[in-house]
PDB file of N, CA and C in Angstrom:
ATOM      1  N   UNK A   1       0.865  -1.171   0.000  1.00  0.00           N
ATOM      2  CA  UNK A   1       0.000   0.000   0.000  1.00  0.00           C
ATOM      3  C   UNK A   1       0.901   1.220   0.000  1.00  0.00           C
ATOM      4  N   UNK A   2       0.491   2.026  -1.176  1.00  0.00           N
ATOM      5  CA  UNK A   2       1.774   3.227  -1.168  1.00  0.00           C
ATOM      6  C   UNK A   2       1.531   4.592  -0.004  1.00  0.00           C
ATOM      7  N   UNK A   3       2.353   4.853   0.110  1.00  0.00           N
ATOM      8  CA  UNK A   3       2.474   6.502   1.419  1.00  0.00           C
ATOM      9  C   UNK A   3       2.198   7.012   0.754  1.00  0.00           C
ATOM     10  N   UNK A   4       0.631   7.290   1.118  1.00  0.00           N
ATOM     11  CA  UNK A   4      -0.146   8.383   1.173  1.00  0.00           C
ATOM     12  C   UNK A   4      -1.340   8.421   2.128  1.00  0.00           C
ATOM     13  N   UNK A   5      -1.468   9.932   2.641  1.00  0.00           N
ATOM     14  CA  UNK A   5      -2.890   9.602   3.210  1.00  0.00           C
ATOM     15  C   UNK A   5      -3.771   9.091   3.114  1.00  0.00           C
ATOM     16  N   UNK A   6      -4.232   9.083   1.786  1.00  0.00           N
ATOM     17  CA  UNK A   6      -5.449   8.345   1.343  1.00  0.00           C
ATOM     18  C   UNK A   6      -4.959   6.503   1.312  1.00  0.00           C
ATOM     19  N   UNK A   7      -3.879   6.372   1.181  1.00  0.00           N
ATOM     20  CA  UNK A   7      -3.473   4.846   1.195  1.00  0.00           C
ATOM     21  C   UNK A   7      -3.706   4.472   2.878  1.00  0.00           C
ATOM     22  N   UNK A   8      -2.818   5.153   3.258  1.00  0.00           N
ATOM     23  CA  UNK A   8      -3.051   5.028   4.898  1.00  0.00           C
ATOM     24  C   UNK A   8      -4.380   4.577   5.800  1.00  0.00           C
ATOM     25  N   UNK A   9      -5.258   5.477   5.157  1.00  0.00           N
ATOM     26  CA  UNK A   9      -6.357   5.576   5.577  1.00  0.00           C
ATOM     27  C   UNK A   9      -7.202   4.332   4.999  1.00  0.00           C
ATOM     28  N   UNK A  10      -6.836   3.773   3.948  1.00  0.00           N
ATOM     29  CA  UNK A  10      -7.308   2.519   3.233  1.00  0.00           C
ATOM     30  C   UNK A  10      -6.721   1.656   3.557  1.00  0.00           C
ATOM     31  N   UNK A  11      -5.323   1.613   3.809  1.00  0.00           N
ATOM     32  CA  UNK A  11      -4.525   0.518   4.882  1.00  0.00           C
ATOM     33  C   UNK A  11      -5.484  -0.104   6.301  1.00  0.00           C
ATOM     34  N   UNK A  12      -5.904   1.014   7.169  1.00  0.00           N
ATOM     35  CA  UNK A  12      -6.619   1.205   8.336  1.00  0.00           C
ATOM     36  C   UNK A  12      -7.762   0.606   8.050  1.00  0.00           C
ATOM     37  N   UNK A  13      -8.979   0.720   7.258  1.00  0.00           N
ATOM     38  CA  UNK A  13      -9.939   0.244   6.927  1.00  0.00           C
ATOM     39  C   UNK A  13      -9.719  -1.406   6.750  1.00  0.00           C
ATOM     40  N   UNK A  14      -9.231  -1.490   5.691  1.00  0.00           N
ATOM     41  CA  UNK A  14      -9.083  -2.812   5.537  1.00  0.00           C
ATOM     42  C   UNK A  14      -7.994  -4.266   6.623  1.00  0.00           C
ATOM     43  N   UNK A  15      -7.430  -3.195   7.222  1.00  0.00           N
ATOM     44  CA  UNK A  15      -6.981  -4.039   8.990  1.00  0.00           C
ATOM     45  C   UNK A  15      -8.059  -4.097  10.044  1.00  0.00           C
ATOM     46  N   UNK A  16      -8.862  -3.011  10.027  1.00  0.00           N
ATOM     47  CA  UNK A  16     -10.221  -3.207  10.661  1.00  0.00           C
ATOM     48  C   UNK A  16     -10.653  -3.972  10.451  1.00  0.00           C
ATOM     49  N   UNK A  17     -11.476  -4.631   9.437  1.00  0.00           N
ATOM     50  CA  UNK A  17     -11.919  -5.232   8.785  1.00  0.00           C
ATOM     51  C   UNK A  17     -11.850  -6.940   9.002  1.00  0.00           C
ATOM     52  N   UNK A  18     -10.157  -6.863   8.742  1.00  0.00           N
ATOM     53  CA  UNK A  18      -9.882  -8.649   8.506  1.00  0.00           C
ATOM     54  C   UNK A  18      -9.387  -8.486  10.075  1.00  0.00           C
ATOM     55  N   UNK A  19      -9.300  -7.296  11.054  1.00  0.00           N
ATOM     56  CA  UNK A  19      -8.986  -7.789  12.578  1.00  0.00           C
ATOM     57  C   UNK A  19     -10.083  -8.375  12.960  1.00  0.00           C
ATOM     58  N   UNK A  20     -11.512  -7.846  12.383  1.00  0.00           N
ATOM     59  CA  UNK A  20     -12.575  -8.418  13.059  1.00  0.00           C
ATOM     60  C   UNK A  20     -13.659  -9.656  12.621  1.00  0.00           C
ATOM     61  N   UNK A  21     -12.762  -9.784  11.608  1.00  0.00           N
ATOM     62  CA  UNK A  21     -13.304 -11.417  10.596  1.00  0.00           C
ATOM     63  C   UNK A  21     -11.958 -11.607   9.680  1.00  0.00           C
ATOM     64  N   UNK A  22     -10.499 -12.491  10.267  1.00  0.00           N
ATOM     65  CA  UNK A  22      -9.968 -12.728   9.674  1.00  0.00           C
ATOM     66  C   UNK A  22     -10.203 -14.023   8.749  1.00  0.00           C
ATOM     67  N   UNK A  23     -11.745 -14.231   8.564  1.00  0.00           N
ATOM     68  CA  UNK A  23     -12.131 -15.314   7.935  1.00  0.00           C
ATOM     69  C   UNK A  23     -11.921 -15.050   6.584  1.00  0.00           C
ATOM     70  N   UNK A  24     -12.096 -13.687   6.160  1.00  0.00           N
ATOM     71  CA  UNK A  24     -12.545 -13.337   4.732  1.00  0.00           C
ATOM     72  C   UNK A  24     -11.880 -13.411   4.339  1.00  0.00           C
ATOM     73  N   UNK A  25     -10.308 -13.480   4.377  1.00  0.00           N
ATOM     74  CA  UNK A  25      -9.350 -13.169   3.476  1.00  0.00           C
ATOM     75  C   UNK A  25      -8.762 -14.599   2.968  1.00  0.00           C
ATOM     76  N   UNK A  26      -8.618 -15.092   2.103  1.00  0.00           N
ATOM     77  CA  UNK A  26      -8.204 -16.386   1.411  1.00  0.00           C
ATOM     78  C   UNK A  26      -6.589 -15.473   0.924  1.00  0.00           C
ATOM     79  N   UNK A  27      -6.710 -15.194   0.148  1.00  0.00           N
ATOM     80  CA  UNK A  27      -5.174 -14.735  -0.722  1.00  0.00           C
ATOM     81  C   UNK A  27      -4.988 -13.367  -0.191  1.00  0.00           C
ATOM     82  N   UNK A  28      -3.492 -12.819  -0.132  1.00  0.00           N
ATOM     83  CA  UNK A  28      -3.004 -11.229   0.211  1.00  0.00           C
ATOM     84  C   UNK A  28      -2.114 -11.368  -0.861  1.00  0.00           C
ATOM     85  N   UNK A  29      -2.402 -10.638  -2.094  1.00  0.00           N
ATOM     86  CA  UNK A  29      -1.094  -9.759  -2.795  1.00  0.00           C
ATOM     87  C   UNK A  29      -1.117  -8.221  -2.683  1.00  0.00           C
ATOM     88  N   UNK A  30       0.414  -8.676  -1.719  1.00  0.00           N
ATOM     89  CA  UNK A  30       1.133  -6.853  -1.380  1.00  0.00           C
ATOM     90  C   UNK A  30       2.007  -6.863  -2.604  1.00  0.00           C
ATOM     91  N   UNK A  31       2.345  -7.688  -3.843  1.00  0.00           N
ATOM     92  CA  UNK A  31       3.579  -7.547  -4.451  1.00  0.00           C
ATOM     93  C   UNK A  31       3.417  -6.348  -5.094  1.00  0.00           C
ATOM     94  N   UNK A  32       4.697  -5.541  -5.272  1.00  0.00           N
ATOM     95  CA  UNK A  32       4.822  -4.034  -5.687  1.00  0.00           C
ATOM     96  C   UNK A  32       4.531  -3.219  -4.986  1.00  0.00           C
ATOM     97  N   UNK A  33       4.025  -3.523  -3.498  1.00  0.00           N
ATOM     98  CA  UNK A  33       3.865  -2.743  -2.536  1.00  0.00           C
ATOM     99  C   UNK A  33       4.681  -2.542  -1.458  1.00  0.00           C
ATOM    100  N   UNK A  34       4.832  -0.555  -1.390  1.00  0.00           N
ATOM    101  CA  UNK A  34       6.003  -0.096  -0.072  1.00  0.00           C
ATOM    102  C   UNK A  34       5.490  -0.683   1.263  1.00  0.00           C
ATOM    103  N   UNK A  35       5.784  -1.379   1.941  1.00  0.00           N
ATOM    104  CA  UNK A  35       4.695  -1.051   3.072  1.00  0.00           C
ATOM    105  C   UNK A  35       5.977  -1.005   4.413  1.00  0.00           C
ATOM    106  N   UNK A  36       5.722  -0.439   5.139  1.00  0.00           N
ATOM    107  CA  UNK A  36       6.746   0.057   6.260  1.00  0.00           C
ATOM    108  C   UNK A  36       6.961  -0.950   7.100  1.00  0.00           C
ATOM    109  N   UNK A  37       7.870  -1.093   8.293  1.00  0.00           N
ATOM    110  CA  UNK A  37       7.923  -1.581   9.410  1.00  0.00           C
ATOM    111  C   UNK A  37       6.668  -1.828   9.876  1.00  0.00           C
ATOM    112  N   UNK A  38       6.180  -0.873  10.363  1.00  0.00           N
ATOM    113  CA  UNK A  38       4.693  -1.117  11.174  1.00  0.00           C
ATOM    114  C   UNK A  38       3.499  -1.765  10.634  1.00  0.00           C
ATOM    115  N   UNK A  39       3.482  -1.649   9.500  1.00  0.00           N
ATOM    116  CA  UNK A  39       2.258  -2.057   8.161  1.00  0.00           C
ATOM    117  C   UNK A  39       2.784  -3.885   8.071  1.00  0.00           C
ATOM    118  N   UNK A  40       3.998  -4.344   7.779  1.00  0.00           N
ATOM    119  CA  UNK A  40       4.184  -5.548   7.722  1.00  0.00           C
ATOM    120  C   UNK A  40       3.802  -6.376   9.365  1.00  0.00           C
ATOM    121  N   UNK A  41       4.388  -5.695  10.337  1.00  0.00           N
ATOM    122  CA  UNK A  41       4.557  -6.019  11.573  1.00  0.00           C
ATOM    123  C   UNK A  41       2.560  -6.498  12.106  1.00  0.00           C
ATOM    124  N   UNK A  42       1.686  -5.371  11.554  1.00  0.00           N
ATOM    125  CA  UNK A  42       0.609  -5.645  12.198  1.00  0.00           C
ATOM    126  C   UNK A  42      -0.256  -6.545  11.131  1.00  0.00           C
ATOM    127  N   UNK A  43       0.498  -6.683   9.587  1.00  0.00           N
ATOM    128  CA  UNK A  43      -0.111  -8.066   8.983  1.00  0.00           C
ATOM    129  C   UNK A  43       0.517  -9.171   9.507  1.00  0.00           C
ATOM    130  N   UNK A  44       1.753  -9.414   9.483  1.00  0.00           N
ATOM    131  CA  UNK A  44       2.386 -10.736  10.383  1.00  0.00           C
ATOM    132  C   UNK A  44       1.334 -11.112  11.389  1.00  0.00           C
ATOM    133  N   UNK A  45       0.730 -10.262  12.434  1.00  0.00           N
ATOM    134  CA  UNK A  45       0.084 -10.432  13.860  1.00  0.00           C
ATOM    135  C   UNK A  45      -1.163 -11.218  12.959  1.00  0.00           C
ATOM    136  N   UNK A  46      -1.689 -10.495  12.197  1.00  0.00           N
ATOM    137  CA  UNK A  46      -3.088 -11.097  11.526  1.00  0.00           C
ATOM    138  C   UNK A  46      -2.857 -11.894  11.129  1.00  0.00           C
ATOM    139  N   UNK A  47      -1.437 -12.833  10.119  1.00  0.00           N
ATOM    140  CA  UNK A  47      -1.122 -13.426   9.881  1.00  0.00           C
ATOM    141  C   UNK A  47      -1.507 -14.870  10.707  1.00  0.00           C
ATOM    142  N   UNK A  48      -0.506 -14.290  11.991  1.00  0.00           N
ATOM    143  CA  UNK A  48      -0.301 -15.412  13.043  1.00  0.00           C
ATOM    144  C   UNK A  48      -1.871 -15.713  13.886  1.00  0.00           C
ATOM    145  N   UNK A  49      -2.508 -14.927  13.705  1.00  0.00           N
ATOM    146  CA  UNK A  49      -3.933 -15.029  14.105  1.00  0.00           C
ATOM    147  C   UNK A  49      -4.608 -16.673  13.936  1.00  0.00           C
ATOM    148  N   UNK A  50      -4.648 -17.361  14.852  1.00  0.00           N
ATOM    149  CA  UNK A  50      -5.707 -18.561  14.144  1.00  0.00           C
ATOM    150  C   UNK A  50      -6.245 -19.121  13.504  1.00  0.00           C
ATOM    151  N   UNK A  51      -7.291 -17.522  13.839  1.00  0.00           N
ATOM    152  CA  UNK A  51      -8.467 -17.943  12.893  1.00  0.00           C
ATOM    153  C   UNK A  51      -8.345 -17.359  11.364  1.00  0.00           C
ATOM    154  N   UNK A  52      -6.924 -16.924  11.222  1.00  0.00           N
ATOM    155  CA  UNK A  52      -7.160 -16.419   9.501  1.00  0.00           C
ATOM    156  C   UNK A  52      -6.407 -17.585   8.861  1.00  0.00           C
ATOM    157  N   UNK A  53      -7.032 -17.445   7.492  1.00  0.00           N
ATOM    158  CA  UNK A  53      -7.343 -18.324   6.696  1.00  0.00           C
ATOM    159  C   UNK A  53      -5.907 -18.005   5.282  1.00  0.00           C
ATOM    160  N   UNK A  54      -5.345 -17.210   5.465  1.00  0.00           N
ATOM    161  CA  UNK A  54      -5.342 -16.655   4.120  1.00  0.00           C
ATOM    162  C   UNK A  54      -4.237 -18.010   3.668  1.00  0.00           C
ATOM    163  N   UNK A  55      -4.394 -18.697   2.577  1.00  0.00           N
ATOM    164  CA  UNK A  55      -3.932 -19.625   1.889  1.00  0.00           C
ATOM    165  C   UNK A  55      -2.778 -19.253   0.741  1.00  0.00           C
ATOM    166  N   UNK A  56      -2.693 -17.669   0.460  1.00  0.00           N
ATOM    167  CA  UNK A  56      -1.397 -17.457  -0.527  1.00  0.00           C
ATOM    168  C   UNK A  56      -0.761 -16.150  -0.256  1.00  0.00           C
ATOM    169  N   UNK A  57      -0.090 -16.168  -0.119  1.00  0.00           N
ATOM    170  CA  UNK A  57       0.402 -14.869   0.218  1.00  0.00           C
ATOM    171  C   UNK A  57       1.514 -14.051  -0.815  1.00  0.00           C
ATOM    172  N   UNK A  58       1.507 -13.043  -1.878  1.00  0.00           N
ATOM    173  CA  UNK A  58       2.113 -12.415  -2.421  1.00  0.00           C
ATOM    174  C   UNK A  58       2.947 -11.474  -2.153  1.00  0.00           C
TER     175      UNK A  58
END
């Protein structure tokens, strides 16, 4: 997700989102995407989450 506010702010939404049903997500492609320290760090956590599902990761 590129640095910008408006990315940021769409970053946020969509961590909301799969924090509170990490069911939905089957596949994540970040490829071609900047994403910072903190942005990888709090997908890893969702990652390591249980109950998520995601089966491919890009």
């Amino acid at each position: 997700i590129l640095q910008s506010p408006a990315a940021n702010e769409a970053c946020q939404y969509v961590r909301d989102i799969l924090g509170k049903n990490p069911l939905l997500l089957r596949e994540l492609n970040l490829s071609g995407r900047k994403l910072g320290d903190t942005r990888v760090n709090q997908i890893a956590a969702l990652l390591k989450d249980k109950l998520c599902e995601v089966n491919t990761l890009k």
